[in-house]
C-alpha atoms as a PDB file:
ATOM      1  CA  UNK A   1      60.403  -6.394   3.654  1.00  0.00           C
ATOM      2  CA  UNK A   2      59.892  -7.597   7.401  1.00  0.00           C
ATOM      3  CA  UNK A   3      60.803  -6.006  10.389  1.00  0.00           C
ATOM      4  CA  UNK A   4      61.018  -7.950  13.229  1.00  0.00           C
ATOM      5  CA  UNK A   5      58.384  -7.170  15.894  1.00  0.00           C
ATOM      6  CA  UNK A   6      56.632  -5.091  13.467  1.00  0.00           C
ATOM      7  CA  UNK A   7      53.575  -5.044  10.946  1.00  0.00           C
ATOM      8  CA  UNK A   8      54.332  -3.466   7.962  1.00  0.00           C
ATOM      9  CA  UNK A   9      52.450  -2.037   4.646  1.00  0.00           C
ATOM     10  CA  UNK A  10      53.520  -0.567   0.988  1.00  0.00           C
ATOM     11  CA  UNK A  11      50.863   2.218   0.202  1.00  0.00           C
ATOM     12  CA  UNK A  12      51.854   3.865  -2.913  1.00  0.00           C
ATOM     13  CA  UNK A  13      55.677   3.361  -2.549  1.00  0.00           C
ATOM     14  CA  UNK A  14      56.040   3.935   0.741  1.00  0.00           C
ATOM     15  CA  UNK A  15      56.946   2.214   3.928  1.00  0.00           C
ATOM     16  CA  UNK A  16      54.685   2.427   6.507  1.00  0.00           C
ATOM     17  CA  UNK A  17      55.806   0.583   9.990  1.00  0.00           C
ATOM     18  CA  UNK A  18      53.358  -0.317  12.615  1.00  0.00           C
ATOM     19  CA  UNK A  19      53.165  -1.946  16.029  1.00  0.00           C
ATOM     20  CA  UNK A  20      51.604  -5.311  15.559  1.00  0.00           C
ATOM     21  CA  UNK A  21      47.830  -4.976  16.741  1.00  0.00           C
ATOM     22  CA  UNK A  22      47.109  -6.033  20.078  1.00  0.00           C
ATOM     23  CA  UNK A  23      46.509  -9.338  21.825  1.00  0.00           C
ATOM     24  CA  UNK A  24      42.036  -8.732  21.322  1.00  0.00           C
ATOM     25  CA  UNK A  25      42.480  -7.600  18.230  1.00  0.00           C
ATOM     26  CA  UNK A  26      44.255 -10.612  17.146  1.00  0.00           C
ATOM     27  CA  UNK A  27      41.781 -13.090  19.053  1.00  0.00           C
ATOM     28  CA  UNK A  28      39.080 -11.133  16.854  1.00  0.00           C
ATOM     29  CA  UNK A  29      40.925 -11.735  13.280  1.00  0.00           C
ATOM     30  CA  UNK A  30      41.832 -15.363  14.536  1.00  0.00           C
ATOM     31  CA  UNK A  31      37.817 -15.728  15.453  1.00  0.00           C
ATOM     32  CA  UNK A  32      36.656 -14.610  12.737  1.00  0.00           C
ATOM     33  CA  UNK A  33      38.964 -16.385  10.092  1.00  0.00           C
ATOM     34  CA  UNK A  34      38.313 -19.885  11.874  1.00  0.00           C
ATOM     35  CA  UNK A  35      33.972 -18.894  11.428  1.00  0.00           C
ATOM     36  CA  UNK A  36      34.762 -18.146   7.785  1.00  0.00           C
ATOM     37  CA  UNK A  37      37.492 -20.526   6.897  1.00  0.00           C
ATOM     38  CA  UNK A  38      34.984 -23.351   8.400  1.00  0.00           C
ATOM     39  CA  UNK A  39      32.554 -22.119   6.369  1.00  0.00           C
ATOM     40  CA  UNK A  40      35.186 -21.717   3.323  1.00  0.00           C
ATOM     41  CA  UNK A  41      36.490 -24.954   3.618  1.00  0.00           C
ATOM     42  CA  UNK A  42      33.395 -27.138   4.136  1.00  0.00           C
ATOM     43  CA  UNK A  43      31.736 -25.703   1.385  1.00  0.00           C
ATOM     44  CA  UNK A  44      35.144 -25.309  -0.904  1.00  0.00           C
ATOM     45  CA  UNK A  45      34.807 -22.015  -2.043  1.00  0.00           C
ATOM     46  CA  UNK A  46      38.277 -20.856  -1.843  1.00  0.00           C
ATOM     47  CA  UNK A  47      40.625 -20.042   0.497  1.00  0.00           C
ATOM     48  CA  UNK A  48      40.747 -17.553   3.549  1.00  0.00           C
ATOM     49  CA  UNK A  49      44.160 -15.716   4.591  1.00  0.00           C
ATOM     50  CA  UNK A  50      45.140 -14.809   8.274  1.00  0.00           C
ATOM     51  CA  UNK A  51      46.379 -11.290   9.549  1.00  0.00           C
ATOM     52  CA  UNK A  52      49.373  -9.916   7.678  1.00  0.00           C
ATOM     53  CA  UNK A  53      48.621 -11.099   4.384  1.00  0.00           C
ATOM     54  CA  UNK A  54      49.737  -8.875   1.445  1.00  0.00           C
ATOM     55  CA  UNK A  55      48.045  -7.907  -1.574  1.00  0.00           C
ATOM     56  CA  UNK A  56      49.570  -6.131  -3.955  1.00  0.00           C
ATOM     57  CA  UNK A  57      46.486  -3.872  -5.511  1.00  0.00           C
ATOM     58  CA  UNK A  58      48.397  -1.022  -7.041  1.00  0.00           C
ATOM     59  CA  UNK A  59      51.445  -0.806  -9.294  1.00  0.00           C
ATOM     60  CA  UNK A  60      53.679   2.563  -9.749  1.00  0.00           C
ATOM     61  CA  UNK A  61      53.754   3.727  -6.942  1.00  0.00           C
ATOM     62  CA  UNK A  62      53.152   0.147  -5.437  1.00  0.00           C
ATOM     63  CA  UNK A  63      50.748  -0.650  -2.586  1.00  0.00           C
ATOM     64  CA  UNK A  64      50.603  -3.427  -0.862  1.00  0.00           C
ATOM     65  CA  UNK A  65      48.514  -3.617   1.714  1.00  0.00           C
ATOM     66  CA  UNK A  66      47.950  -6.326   4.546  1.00  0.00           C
ATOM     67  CA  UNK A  67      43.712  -6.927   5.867  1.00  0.00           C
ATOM     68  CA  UNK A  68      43.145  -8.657   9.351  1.00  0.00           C
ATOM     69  CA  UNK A  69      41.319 -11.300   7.072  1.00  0.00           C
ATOM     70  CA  UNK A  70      40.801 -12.009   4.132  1.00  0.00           C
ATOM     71  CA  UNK A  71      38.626 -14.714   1.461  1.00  0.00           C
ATOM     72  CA  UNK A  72      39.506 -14.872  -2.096  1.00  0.00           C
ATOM     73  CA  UNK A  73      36.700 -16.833  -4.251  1.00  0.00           C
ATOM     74  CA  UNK A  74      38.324 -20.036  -5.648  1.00  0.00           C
ATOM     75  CA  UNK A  75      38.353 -18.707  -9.063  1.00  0.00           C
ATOM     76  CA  UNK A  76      41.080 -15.996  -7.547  1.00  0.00           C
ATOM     77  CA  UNK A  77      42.820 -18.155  -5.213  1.00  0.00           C
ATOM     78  CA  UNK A  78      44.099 -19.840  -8.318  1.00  0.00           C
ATOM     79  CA  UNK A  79      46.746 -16.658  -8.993  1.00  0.00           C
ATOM     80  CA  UNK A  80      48.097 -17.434  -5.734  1.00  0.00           C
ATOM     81  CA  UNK A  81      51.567 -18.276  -6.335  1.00  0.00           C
ATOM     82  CA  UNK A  82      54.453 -20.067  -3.887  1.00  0.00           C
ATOM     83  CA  UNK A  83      56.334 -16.533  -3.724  1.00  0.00           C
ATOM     84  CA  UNK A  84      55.167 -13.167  -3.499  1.00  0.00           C
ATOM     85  CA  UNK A  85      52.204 -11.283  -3.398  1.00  0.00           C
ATOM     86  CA  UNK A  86      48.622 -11.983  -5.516  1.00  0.00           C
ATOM     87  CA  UNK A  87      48.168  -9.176  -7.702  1.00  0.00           C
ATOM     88  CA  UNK A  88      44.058  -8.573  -6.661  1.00  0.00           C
ATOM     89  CA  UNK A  89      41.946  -7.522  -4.049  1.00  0.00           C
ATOM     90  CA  UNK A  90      40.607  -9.918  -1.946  1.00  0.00           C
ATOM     91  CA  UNK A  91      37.238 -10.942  -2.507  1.00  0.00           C
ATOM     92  CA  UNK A  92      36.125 -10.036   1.037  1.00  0.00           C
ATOM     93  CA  UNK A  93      38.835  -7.782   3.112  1.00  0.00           C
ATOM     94  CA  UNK A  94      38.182  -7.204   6.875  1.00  0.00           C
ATOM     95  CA  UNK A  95      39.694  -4.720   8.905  1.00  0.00           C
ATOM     96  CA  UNK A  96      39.464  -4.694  12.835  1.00  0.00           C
ATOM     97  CA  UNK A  97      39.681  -1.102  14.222  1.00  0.00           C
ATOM     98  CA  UNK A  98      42.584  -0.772  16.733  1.00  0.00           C
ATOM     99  CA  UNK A  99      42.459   2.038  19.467  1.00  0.00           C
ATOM    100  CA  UNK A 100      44.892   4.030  17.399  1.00  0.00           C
ATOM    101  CA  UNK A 101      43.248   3.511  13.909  1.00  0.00           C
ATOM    102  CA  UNK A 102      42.235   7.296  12.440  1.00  0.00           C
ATOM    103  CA  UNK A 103      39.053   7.324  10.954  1.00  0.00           C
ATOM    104  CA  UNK A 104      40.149   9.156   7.681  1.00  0.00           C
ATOM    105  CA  UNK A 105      42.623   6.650   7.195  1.00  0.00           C
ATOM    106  CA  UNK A 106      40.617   3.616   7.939  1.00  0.00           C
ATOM    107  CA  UNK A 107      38.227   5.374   5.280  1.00  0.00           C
ATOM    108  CA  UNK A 108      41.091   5.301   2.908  1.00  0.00           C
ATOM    109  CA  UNK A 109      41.595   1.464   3.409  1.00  0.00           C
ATOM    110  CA  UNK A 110      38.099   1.010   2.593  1.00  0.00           C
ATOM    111  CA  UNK A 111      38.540   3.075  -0.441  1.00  0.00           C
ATOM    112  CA  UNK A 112      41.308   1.280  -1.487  1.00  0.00           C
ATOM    113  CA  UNK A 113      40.162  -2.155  -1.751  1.00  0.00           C
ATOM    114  CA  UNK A 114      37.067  -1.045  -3.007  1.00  0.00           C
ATOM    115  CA  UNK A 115      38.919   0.745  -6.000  1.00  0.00           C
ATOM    116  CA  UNK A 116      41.180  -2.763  -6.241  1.00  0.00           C
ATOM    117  CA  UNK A 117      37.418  -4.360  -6.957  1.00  0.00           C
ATOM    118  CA  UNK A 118      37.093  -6.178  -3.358  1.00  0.00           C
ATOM    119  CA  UNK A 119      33.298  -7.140  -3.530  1.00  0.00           C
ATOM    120  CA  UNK A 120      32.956  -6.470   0.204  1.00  0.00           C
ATOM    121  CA  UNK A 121      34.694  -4.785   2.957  1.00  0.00           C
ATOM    122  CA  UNK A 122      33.535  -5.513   6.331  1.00  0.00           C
ATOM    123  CA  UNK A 123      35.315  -2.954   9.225  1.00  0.00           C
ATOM    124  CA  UNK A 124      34.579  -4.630  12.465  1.00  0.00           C
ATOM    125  CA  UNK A 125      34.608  -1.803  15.459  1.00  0.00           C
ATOM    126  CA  UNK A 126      35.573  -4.086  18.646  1.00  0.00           C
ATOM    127  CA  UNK A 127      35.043  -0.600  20.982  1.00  0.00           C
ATOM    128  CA  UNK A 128      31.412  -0.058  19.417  1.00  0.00           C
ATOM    129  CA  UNK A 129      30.766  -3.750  19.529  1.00  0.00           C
ATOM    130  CA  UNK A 130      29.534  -3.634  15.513  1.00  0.00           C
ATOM    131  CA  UNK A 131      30.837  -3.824  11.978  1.00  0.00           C
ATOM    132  CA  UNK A 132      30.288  -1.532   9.250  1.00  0.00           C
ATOM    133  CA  UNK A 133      29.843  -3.316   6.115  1.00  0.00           C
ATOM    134  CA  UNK A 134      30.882  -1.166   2.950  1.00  0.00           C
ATOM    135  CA  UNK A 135      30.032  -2.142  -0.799  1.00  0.00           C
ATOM    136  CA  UNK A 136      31.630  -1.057  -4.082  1.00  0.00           C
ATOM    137  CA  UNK A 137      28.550   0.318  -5.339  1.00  0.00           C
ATOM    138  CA  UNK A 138      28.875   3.233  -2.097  1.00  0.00           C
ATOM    139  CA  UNK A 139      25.671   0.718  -0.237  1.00  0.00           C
ATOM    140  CA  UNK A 140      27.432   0.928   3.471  1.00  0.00           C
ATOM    141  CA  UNK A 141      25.595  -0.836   6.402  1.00  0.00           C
ATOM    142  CA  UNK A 142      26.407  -1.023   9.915  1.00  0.00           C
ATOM    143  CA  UNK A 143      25.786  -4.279  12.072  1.00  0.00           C
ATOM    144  CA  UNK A 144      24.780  -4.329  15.655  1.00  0.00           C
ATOM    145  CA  UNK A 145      25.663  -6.360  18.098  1.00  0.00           C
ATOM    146  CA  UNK A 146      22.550  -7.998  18.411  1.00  0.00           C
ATOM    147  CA  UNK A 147      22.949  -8.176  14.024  1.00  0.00           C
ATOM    148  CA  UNK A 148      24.503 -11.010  12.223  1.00  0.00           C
ATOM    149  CA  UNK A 149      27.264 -10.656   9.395  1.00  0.00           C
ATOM    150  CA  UNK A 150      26.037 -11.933   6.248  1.00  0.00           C
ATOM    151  CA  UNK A 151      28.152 -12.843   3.005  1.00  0.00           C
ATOM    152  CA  UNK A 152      25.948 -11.875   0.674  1.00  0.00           C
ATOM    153  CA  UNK A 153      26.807 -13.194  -2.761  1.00  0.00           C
ATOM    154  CA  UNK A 154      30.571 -12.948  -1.863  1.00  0.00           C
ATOM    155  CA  UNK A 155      30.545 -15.684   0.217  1.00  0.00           C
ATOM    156  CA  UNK A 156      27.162 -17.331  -0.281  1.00  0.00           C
ATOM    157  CA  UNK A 157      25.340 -19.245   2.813  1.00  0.00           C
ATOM    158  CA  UNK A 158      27.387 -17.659   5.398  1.00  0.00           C
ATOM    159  CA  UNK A 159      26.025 -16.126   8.300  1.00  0.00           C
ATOM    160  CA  UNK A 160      27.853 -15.152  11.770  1.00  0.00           C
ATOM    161  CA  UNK A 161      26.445 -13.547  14.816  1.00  0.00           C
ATOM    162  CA  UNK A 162      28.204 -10.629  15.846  1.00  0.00           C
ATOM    163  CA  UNK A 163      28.210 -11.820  19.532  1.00  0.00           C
ATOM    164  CA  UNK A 164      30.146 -14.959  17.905  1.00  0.00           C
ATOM    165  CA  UNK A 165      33.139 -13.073  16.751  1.00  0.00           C
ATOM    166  CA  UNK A 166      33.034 -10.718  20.122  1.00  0.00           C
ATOM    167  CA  UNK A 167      32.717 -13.438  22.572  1.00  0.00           C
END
Protein backbone atom coordinates (compact mmCIF):
# COMPACT_ATOMS: atom_id res chain seq x y z
CA UNK A 1 0.00 0.00 0.00
CA UNK A 2 1.52 3.63 -0.52
CA UNK A 3 0.56 6.67 0.93
CA UNK A 4 1.56 9.57 -0.64
CA UNK A 5 4.09 11.66 1.33
CA UNK A 6 4.51 8.87 3.63
CA UNK A 7 6.88 5.82 4.52
CA UNK A 8 5.11 2.97 5.39
CA UNK A 9 5.76 -0.69 7.04
CA UNK A 10 3.64 -4.14 7.62
CA UNK A 11 4.89 -5.52 11.08
CA UNK A 12 2.86 -8.45 11.91
CA UNK A 13 -0.37 -7.36 10.08
CA UNK A 14 -0.40 -4.08 10.83
CA UNK A 15 -0.06 -0.72 9.25
CA UNK A 16 2.33 1.38 10.55
CA UNK A 17 2.56 5.08 8.81
CA UNK A 18 5.55 7.23 9.15
CA UNK A 19 6.89 10.61 8.08
CA UNK A 20 9.51 9.99 5.49
CA UNK A 21 13.01 10.42 7.30
CA UNK A 22 14.60 13.60 6.95
CA UNK A 23 16.68 15.34 4.30
CA UNK A 24 20.45 13.98 6.44
CA UNK A 25 19.12 10.98 6.99
CA UNK A 26 18.47 10.37 3.44
CA UNK A 27 21.97 11.87 2.26
CA UNK A 28 23.34 9.13 4.82
CA UNK A 29 21.32 5.99 3.21
CA UNK A 30 22.06 7.54 -0.35
CA UNK A 31 26.01 7.70 0.88
CA UNK A 32 26.21 4.77 2.05
CA UNK A 33 24.36 2.68 -0.72
CA UNK A 34 26.56 4.44 -3.53
CA UNK A 35 30.07 3.15 -1.07
CA UNK A 36 28.49 -0.31 -1.06
CA UNK A 37 26.76 -0.57 -4.35
CA UNK A 38 30.35 0.54 -5.89
CA UNK A 39 31.78 -1.95 -4.08
CA UNK A 40 28.74 -4.47 -4.99
CA UNK A 41 28.82 -3.80 -8.43
CA UNK A 42 32.55 -3.79 -9.26
CA UNK A 43 33.08 -6.86 -7.63
CA UNK A 44 29.46 -8.48 -8.75
CA UNK A 45 28.34 -9.79 -5.70
CA UNK A 46 24.77 -8.99 -5.88
CA UNK A 47 22.70 -6.28 -5.73
CA UNK A 48 22.13 -3.36 -3.15
CA UNK A 49 18.49 -1.77 -2.59
CA UNK A 50 17.84 1.99 -1.71
CA UNK A 51 15.58 3.34 1.23
CA UNK A 52 12.03 2.01 1.20
CA UNK A 53 12.64 -1.31 0.03
CA UNK A 54 10.31 -4.08 1.37
CA UNK A 55 11.01 -7.40 2.56
CA UNK A 56 8.56 -9.52 3.39
CA UNK A 57 10.27 -11.71 6.44
CA UNK A 58 7.21 -12.96 8.21
CA UNK A 59 3.99 -14.61 7.06
CA UNK A 60 0.60 -14.77 9.31
CA UNK A 61 0.54 -12.05 10.66
CA UNK A 62 2.68 -10.54 7.73
CA UNK A 63 5.63 -8.16 8.17
CA UNK A 64 7.09 -6.39 5.84
CA UNK A 65 9.48 -4.25 6.70
CA UNK A 66 11.47 -1.47 4.71
CA UNK A 67 15.77 -0.95 5.84
CA UNK A 68 17.50 2.43 4.82
CA UNK A 69 19.80 -0.04 2.80
CA UNK A 70 20.07 -3.00 2.02
CA UNK A 71 22.65 -5.92 0.03
CA UNK A 72 21.34 -9.24 -0.82
CA UNK A 73 24.30 -11.80 -1.84
CA UNK A 74 23.81 -12.75 -5.54
CA UNK A 75 22.74 -16.14 -4.69
CA UNK A 76 19.47 -14.25 -3.02
CA UNK A 77 19.07 -11.55 -5.40
CA UNK A 78 18.04 -14.29 -7.76
CA UNK A 79 14.32 -14.58 -5.86
CA UNK A 80 13.90 -11.09 -6.72
CA UNK A 81 10.96 -11.00 -8.83
CA UNK A 82 9.40 -7.98 -11.28
CA UNK A 83 6.37 -7.61 -8.68
CA UNK A 84 6.20 -7.74 -5.12
CA UNK A 85 8.20 -8.27 -2.28
CA UNK A 86 11.39 -11.00 -1.84
CA UNK A 87 10.40 -13.34 0.68
CA UNK A 88 14.08 -13.11 2.85
CA UNK A 89 16.02 -10.99 4.88
CA UNK A 90 18.49 -9.08 3.37
CA UNK A 91 21.86 -10.22 3.60
CA UNK A 92 23.10 -6.99 5.22
CA UNK A 93 20.10 -4.53 6.54
CA UNK A 94 21.08 -0.99 7.71
CA UNK A 95 19.08 1.19 9.68
CA UNK A 96 19.91 5.01 10.20
CA UNK A 97 18.57 6.27 13.59
CA UNK A 98 16.20 9.26 13.11
CA UNK A 99 15.69 11.81 16.04
CA UNK A 100 12.39 10.16 16.78
CA UNK A 101 13.53 6.45 16.52
CA UNK A 102 12.78 4.67 20.24
CA UNK A 103 15.43 2.61 21.27
CA UNK A 104 13.22 -0.47 22.21
CA UNK A 105 11.84 -0.38 18.94
CA UNK A 106 14.93 0.09 16.94
CA UNK A 107 16.02 -3.04 19.16
CA UNK A 108 13.06 -4.82 17.79
CA UNK A 109 14.13 -4.09 14.11
CA UNK A 110 17.36 -5.53 14.88
CA UNK A 111 15.69 -8.50 16.31
CA UNK A 112 13.68 -8.94 13.52
CA UNK A 113 15.99 -9.28 10.74
CA UNK A 114 18.19 -11.13 12.76
CA UNK A 115 15.34 -13.79 13.42
CA UNK A 116 14.57 -13.47 9.32
CA UNK A 117 18.49 -14.82 9.14
CA UNK A 118 20.05 -11.27 7.97
CA UNK A 119 23.85 -12.12 8.44
CA UNK A 120 24.50 -8.54 9.59
CA UNK A 121 22.72 -5.58 10.81
CA UNK A 122 24.59 -2.46 10.92
CA UNK A 123 22.46 0.62 12.94
CA UNK A 124 24.28 3.72 12.01
CA UNK A 125 23.66 6.55 14.93
CA UNK A 126 24.16 9.95 12.81
CA UNK A 127 23.69 12.01 16.48
CA UNK A 128 26.55 9.77 18.14
CA UNK A 129 28.55 9.90 14.97
CA UNK A 130 28.99 5.73 15.10
CA UNK A 131 27.31 2.51 14.07
CA UNK A 132 26.51 -0.36 16.10
CA UNK A 133 27.09 -3.45 14.27
CA UNK A 134 24.82 -6.45 15.54
CA UNK A 135 25.37 -10.25 14.55
CA UNK A 136 22.98 -13.21 14.62
CA UNK A 137 25.06 -15.08 16.88
CA UNK A 138 24.18 -11.95 19.80
CA UNK A 139 28.35 -10.63 18.85
CA UNK A 140 27.26 -6.67 18.80
CA UNK A 141 30.07 -4.07 18.15
CA UNK A 142 29.96 -0.46 18.06
CA UNK A 143 32.10 1.67 15.50
CA UNK A 144 33.61 5.00 16.21
CA UNK A 145 33.96 7.64 14.27
CA UNK A 146 37.47 7.43 13.92
CA UNK A 147 36.48 3.20 13.14
CA UNK A 148 35.84 1.84 9.76
CA UNK A 149 32.74 -0.43 8.78
CA UNK A 150 33.84 -3.70 7.71
CA UNK A 151 31.74 -6.45 5.75
CA UNK A 152 33.01 -9.19 7.20
CA UNK A 153 32.18 -12.35 5.30
CA UNK A 154 28.80 -10.77 4.25
CA UNK A 155 30.19 -8.62 1.95
CA UNK A 156 33.82 -9.68 1.61
CA UNK A 157 36.70 -6.91 0.84
CA UNK A 158 34.64 -4.05 1.83
CA UNK A 159 35.77 -1.52 4.06
CA UNK A 160 34.29 2.19 4.66
CA UNK A 161 35.45 4.85 6.99
CA UNK A 162 32.90 6.08 9.15
CA UNK A 163 33.94 9.74 8.44
CA UNK A 164 33.10 8.63 4.66
CA UNK A 165 29.47 7.99 5.18
CA UNK A 166 29.22 11.18 7.76
CA UNK A 167 30.93 13.64 5.62
Amino acid sequence: MEIPGRSTELIRGRLVVREPPSTRHGSIAGKLAYLLGDHVFRNKLGVVCGQDTGFMIESDPDTVRAPDVAYLSRQNADQIRPIGYVQLAPDLAVEIVSPGDRPGELLAKVAQWLDAESRLVWVIDPSRVRAVVYRPNGDMVIVGADDHLDGEDVLPGFRCAMVDIFE
